[in-house]
PDB file of N, CA and C in Angstrom:
ATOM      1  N   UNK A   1     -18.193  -9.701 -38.640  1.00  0.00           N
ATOM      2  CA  UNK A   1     -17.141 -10.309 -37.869  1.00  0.00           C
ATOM      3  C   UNK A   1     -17.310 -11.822 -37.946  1.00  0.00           C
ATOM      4  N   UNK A   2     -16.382 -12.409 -38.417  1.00  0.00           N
ATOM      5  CA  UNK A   2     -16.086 -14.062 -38.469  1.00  0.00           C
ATOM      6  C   UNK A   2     -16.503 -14.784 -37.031  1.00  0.00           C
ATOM      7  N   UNK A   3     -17.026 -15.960 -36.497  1.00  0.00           N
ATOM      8  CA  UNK A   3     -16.886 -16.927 -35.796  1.00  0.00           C
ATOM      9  C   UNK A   3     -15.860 -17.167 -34.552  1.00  0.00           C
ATOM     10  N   UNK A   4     -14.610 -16.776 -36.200  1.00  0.00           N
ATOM     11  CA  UNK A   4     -13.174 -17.283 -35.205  1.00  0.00           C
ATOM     12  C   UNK A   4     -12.881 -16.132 -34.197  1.00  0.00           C
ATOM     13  N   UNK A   5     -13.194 -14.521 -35.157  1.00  0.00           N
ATOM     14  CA  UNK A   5     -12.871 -13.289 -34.712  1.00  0.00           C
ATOM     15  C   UNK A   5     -13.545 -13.518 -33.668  1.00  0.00           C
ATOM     16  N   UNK A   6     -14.586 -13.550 -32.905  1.00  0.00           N
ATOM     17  CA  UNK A   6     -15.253 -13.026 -31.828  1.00  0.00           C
ATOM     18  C   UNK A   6     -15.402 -13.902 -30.725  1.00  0.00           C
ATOM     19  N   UNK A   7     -14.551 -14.924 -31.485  1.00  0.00           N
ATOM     20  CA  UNK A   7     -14.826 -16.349 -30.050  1.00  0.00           C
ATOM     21  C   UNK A   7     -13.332 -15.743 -29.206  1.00  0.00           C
ATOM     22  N   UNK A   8     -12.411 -15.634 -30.331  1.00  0.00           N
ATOM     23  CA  UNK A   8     -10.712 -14.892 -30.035  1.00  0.00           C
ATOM     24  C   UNK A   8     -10.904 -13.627 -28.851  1.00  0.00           C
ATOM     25  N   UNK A   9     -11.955 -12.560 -29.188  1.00  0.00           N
ATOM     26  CA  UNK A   9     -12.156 -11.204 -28.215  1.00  0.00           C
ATOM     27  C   UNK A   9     -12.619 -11.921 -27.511  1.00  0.00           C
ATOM     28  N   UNK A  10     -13.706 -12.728 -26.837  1.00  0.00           N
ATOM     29  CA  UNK A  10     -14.171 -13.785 -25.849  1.00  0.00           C
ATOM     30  C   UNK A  10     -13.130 -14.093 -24.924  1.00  0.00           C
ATOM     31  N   UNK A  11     -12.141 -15.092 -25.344  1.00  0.00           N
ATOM     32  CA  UNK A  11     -11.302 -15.613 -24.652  1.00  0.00           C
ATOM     33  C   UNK A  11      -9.755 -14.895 -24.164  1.00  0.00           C
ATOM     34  N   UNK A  12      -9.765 -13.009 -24.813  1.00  0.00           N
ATOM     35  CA  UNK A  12      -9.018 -12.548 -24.593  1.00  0.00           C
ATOM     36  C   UNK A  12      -9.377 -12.082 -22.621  1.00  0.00           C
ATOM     37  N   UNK A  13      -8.424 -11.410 -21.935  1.00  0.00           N
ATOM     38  CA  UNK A  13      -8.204 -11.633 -20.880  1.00  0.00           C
ATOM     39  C   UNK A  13      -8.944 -10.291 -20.529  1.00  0.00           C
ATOM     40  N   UNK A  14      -9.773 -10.118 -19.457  1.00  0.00           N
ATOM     41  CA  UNK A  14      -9.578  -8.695 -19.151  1.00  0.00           C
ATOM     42  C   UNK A  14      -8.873  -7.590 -18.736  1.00  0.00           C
ATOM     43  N   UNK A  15      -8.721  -6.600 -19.051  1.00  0.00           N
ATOM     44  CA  UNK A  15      -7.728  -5.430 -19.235  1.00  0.00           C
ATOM     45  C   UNK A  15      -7.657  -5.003 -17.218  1.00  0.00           C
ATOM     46  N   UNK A  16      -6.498  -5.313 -17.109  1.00  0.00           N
ATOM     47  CA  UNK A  16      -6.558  -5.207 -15.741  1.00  0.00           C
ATOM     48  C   UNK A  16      -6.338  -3.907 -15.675  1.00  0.00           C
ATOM     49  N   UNK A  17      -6.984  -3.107 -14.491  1.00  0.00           N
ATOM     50  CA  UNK A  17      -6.632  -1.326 -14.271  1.00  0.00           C
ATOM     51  C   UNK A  17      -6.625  -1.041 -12.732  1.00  0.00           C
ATOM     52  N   UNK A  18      -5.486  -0.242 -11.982  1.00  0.00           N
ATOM     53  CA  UNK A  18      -5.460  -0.702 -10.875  1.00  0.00           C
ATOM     54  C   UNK A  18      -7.093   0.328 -10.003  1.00  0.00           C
ATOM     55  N   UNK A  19      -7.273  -0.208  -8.930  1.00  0.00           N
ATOM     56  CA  UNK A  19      -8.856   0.684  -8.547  1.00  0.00           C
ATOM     57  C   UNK A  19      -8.346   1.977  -8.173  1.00  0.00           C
ATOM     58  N   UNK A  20      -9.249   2.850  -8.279  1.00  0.00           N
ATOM     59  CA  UNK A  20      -9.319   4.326  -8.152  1.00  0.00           C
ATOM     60  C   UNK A  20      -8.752   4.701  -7.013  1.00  0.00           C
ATOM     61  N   UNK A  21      -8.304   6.206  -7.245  1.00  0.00           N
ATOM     62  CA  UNK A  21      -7.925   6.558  -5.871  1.00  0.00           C
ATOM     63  C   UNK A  21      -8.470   7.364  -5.228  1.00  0.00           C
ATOM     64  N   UNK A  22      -8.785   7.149  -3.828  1.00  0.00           N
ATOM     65  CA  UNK A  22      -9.243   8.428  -3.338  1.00  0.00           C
ATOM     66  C   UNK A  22      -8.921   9.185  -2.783  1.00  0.00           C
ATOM     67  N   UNK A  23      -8.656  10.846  -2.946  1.00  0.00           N
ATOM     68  CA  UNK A  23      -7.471  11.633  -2.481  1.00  0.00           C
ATOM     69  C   UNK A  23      -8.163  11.958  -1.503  1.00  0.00           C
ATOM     70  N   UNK A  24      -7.869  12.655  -0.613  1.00  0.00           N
ATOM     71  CA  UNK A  24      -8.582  13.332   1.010  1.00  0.00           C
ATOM     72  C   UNK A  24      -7.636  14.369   0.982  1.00  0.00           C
ATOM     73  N   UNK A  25      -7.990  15.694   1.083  1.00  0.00           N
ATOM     74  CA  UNK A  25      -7.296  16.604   1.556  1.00  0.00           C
ATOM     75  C   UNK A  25      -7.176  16.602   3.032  1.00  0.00           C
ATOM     76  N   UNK A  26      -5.914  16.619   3.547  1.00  0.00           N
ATOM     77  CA  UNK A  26      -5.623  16.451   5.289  1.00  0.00           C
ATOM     78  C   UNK A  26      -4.641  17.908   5.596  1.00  0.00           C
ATOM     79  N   UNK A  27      -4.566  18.498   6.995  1.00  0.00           N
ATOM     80  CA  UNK A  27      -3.654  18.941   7.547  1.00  0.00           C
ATOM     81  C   UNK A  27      -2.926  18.551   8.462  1.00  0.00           C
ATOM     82  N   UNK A  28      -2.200  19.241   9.051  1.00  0.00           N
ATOM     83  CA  UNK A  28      -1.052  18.378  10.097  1.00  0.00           C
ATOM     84  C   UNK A  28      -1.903  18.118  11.562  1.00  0.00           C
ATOM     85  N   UNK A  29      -2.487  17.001  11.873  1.00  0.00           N
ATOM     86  CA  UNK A  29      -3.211  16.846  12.864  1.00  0.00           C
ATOM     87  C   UNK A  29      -4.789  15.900  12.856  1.00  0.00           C
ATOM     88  N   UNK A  30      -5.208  16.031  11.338  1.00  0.00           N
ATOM     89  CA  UNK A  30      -6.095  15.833  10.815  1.00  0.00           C
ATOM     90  C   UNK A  30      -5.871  14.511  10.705  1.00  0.00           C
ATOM     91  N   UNK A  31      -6.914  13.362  10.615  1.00  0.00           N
ATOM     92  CA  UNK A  31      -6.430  11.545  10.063  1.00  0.00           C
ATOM     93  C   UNK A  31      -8.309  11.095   9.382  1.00  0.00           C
ATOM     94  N   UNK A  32      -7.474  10.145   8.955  1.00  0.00           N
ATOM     95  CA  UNK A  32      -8.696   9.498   8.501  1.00  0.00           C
ATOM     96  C   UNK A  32      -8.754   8.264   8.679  1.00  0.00           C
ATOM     97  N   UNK A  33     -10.206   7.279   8.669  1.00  0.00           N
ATOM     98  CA  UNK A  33     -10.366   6.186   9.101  1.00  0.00           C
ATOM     99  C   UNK A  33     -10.235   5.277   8.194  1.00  0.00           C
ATOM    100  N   UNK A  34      -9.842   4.305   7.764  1.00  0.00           N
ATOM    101  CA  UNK A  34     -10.214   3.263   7.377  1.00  0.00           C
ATOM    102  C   UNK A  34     -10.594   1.802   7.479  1.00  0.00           C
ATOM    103  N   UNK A  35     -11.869   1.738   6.984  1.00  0.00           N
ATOM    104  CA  UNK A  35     -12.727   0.164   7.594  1.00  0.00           C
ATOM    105  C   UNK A  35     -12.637   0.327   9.195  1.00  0.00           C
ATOM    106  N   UNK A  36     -13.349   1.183   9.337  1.00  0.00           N
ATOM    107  CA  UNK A  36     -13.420   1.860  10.870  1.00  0.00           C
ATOM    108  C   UNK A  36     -12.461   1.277  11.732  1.00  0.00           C
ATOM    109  N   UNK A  37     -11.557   0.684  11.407  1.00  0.00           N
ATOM    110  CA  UNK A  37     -10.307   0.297  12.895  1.00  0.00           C
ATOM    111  C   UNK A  37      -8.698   0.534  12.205  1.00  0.00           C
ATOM    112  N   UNK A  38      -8.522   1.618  11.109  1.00  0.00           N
ATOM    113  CA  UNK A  38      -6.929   1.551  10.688  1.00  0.00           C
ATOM    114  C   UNK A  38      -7.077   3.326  10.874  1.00  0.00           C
ATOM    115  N   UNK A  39      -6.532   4.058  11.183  1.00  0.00           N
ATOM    116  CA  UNK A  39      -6.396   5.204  11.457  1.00  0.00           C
ATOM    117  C   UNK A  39      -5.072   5.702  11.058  1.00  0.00           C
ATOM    118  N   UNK A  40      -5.257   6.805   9.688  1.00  0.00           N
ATOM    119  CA  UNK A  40      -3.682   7.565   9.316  1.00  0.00           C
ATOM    120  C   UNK A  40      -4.124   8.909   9.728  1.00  0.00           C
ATOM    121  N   UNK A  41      -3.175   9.299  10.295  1.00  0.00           N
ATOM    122  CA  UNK A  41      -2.519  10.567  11.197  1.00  0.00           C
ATOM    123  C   UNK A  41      -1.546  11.254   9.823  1.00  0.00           C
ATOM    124  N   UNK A  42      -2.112  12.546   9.840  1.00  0.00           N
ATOM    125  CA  UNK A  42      -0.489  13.537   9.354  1.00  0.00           C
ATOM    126  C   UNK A  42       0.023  13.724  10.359  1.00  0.00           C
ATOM    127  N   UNK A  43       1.017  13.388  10.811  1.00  0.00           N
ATOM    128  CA  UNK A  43       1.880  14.025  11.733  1.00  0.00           C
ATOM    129  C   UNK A  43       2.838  15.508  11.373  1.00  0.00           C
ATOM    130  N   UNK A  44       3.399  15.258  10.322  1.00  0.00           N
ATOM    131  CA  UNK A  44       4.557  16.395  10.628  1.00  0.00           C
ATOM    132  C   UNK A  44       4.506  16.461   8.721  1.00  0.00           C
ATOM    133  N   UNK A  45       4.336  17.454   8.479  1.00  0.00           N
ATOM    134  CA  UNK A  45       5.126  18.155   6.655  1.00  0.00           C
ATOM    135  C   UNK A  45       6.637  18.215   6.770  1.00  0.00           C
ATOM    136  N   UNK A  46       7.591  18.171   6.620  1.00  0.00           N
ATOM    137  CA  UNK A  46       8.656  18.618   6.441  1.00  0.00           C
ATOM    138  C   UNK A  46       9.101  18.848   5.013  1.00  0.00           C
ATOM    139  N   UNK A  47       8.982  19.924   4.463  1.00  0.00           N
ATOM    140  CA  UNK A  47       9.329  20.518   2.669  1.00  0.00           C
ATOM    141  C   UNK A  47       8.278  18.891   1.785  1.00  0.00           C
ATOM    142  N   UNK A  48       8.994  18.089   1.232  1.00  0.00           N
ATOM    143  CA  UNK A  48       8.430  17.232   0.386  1.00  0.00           C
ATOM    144  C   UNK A  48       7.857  16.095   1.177  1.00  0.00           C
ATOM    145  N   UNK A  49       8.307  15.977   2.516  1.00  0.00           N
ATOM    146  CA  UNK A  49       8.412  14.923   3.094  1.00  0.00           C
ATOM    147  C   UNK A  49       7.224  14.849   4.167  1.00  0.00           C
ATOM    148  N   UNK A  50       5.942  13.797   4.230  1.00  0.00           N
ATOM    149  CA  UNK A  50       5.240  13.835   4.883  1.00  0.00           C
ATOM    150  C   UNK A  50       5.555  12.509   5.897  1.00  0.00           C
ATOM    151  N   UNK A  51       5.047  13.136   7.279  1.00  0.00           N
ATOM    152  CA  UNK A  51       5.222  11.932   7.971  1.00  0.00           C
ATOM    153  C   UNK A  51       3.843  11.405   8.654  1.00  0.00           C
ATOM    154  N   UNK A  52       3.437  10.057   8.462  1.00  0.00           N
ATOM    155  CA  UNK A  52       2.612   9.780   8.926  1.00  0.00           C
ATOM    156  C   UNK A  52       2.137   8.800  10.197  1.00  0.00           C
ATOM    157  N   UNK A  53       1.310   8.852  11.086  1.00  0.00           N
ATOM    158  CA  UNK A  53       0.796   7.545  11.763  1.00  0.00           C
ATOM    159  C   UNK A  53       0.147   7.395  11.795  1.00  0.00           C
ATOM    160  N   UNK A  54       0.263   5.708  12.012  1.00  0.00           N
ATOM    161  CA  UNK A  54      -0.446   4.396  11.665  1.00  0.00           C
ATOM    162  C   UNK A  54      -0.767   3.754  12.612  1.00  0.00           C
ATOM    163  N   UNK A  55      -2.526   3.515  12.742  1.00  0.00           N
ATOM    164  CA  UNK A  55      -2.774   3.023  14.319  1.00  0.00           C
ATOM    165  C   UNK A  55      -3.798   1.835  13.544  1.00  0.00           C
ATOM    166  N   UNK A  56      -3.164   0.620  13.605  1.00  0.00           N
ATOM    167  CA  UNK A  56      -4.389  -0.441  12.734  1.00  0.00           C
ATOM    168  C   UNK A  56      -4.141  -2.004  13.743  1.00  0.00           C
ATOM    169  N   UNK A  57      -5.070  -2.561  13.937  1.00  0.00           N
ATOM    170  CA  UNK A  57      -5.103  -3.728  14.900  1.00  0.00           C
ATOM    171  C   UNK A  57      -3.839  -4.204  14.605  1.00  0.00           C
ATOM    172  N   UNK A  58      -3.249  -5.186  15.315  1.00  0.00           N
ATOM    173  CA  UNK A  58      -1.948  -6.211  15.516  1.00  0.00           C
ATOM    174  C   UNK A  58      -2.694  -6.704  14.397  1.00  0.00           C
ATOM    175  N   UNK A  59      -3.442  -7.727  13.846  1.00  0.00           N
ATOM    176  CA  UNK A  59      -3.661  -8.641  12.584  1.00  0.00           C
ATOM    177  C   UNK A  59      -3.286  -7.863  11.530  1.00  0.00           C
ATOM    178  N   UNK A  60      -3.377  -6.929  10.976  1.00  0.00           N
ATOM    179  CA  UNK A  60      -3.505  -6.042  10.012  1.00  0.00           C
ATOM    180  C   UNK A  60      -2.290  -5.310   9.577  1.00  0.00           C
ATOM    181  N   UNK A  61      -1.513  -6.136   8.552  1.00  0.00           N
ATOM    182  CA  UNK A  61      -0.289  -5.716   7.773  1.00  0.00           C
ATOM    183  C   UNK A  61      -0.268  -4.418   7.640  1.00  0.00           C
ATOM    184  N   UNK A  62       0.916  -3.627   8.117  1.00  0.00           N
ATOM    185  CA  UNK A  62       1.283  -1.675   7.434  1.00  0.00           C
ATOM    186  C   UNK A  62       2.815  -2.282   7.317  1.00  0.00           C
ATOM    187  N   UNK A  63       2.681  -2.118   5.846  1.00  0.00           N
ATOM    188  CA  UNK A  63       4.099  -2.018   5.171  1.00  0.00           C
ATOM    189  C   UNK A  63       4.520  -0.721   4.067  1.00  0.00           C
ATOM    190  N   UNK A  64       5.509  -0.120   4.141  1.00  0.00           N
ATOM    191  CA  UNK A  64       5.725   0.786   2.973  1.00  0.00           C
ATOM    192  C   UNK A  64       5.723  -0.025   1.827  1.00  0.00           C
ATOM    193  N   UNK A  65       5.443   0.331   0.563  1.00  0.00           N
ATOM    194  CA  UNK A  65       5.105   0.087  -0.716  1.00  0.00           C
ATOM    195  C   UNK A  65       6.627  -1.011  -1.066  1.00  0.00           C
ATOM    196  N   UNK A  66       7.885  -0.517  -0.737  1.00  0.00           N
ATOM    197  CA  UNK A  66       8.442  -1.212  -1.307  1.00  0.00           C
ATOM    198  C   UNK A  66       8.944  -2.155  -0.454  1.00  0.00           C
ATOM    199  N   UNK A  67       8.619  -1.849   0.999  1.00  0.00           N
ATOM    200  CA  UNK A  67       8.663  -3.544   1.451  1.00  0.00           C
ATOM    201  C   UNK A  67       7.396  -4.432   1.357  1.00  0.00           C
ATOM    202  N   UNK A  68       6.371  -4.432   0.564  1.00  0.00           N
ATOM    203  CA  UNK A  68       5.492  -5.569   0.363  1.00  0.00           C
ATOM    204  C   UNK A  68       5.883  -5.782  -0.924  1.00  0.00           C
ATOM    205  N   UNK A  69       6.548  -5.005  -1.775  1.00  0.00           N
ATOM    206  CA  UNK A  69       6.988  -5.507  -3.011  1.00  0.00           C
ATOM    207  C   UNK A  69       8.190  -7.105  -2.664  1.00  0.00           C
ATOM    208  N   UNK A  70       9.174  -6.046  -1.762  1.00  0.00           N
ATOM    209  CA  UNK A  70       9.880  -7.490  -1.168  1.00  0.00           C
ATOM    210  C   UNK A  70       9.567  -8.821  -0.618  1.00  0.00           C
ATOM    211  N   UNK A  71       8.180  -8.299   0.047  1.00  0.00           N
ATOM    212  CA  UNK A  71       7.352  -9.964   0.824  1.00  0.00           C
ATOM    213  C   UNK A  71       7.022 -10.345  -0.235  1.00  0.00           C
ATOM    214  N   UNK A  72       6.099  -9.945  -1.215  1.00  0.00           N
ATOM    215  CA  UNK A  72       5.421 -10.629  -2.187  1.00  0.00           C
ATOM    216  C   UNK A  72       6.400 -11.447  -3.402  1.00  0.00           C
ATOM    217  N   UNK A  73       7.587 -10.392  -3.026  1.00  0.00           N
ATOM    218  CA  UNK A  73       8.568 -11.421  -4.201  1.00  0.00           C
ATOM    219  C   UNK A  73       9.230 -12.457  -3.267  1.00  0.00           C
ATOM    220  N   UNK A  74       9.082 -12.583  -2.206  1.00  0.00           N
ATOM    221  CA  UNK A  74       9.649 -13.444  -1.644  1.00  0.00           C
ATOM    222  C   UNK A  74      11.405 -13.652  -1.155  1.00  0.00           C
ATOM    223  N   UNK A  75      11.651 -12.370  -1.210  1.00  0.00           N
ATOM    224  CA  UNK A  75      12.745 -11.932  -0.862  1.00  0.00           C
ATOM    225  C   UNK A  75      13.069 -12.477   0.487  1.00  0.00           C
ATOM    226  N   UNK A  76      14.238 -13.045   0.889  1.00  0.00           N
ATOM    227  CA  UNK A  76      14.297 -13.601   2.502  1.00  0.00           C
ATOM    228  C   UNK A  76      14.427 -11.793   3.411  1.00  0.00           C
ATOM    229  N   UNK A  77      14.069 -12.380   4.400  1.00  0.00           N
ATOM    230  CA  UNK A  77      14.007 -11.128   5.270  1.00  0.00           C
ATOM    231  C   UNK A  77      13.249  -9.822   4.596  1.00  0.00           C
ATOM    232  N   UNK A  78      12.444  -9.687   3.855  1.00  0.00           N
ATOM    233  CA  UNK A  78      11.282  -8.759   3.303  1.00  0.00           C
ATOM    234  C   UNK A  78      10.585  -7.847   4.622  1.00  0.00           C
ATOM    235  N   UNK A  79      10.925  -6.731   4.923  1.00  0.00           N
ATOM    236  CA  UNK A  79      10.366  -5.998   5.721  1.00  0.00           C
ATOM    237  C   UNK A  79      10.795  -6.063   6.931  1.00  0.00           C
ATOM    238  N   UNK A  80      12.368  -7.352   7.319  1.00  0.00           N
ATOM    239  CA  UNK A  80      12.980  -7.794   8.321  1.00  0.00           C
ATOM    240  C   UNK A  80      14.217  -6.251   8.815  1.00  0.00           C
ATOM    241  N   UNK A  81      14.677  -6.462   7.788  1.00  0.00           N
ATOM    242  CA  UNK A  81      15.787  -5.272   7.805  1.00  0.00           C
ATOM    243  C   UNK A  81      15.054  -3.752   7.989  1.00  0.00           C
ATOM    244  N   UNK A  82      14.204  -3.350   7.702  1.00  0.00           N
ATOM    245  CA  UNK A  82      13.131  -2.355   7.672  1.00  0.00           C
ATOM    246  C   UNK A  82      13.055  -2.003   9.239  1.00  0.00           C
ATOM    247  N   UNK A  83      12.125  -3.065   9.810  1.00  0.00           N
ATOM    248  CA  UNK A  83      11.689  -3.322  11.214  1.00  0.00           C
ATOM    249  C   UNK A  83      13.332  -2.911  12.112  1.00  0.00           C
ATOM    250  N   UNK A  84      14.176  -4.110  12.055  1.00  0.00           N
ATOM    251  CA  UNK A  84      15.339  -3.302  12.326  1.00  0.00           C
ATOM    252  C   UNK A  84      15.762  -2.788  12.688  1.00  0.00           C
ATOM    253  N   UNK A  85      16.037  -1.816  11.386  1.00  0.00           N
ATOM    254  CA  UNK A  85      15.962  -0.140  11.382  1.00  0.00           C
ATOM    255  C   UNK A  85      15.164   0.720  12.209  1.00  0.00           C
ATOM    256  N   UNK A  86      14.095   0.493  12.186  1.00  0.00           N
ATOM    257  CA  UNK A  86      13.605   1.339  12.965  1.00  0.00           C
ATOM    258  C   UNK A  86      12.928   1.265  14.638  1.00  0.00           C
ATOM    259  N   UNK A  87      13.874  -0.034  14.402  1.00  0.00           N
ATOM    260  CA  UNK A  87      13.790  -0.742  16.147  1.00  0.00           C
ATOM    261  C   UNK A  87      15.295  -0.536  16.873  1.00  0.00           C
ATOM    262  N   UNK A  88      16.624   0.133  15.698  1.00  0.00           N
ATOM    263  CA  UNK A  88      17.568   0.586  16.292  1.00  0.00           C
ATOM    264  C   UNK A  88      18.759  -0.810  16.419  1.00  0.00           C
ATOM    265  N   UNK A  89      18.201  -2.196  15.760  1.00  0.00           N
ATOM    266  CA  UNK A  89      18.707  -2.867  15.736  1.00  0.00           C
ATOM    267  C   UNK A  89      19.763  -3.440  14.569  1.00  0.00           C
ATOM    268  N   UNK A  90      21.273  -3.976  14.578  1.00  0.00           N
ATOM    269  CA  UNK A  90      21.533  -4.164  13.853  1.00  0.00           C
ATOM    270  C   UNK A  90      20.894  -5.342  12.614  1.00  0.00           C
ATOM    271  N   UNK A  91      21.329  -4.940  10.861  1.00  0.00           N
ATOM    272  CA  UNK A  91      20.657  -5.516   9.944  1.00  0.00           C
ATOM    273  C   UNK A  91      20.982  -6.690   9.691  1.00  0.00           C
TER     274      UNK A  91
END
């Protein structure tokens, strides 16, 4: 291998991969902890649809997946219209 070749793999970037997951088998009633103060609850199965709660300090962001996609892009009102919704308020 050449000089140029291996200085080139050097300065290439590392292969980003997102971190592992860890599955937990749960039932309806069952929760698990995380970083001992965020607590997910199964609440209810309904056919495909799981419902869950979320008990994690006031500091500590819980957003569904595609409203932190919206904060992080910087979307105005990102997770505004969400809240909202499920505060019964108009959007």
């Amino acid at each position: 291998m050449s000089a140029n070749a291996s200085s080139h793999l050097a300065l290439s970037p590392p292969a980003r991969h997102p971190p592992p997951m860890l599955i937990l088998p749960r039932k309806v009633g069952q929760s698990m902890v995380i970083n001992g103060n965020v607590i997910v609850k199964v609440v209810r199965v309904d056919g495909d649809q799981i419902k869950l709660g979320i008990q994690a300090p006031v500091e500590v962001p819980v957003h569904r997946e595609e409203i932190q996609r919206e904060i992080a892009e910087g979307r105005p009102g990102g997770g505004v219209t969400a809240l909202k919704a499920v505060l019964g308020l108009k959007a």
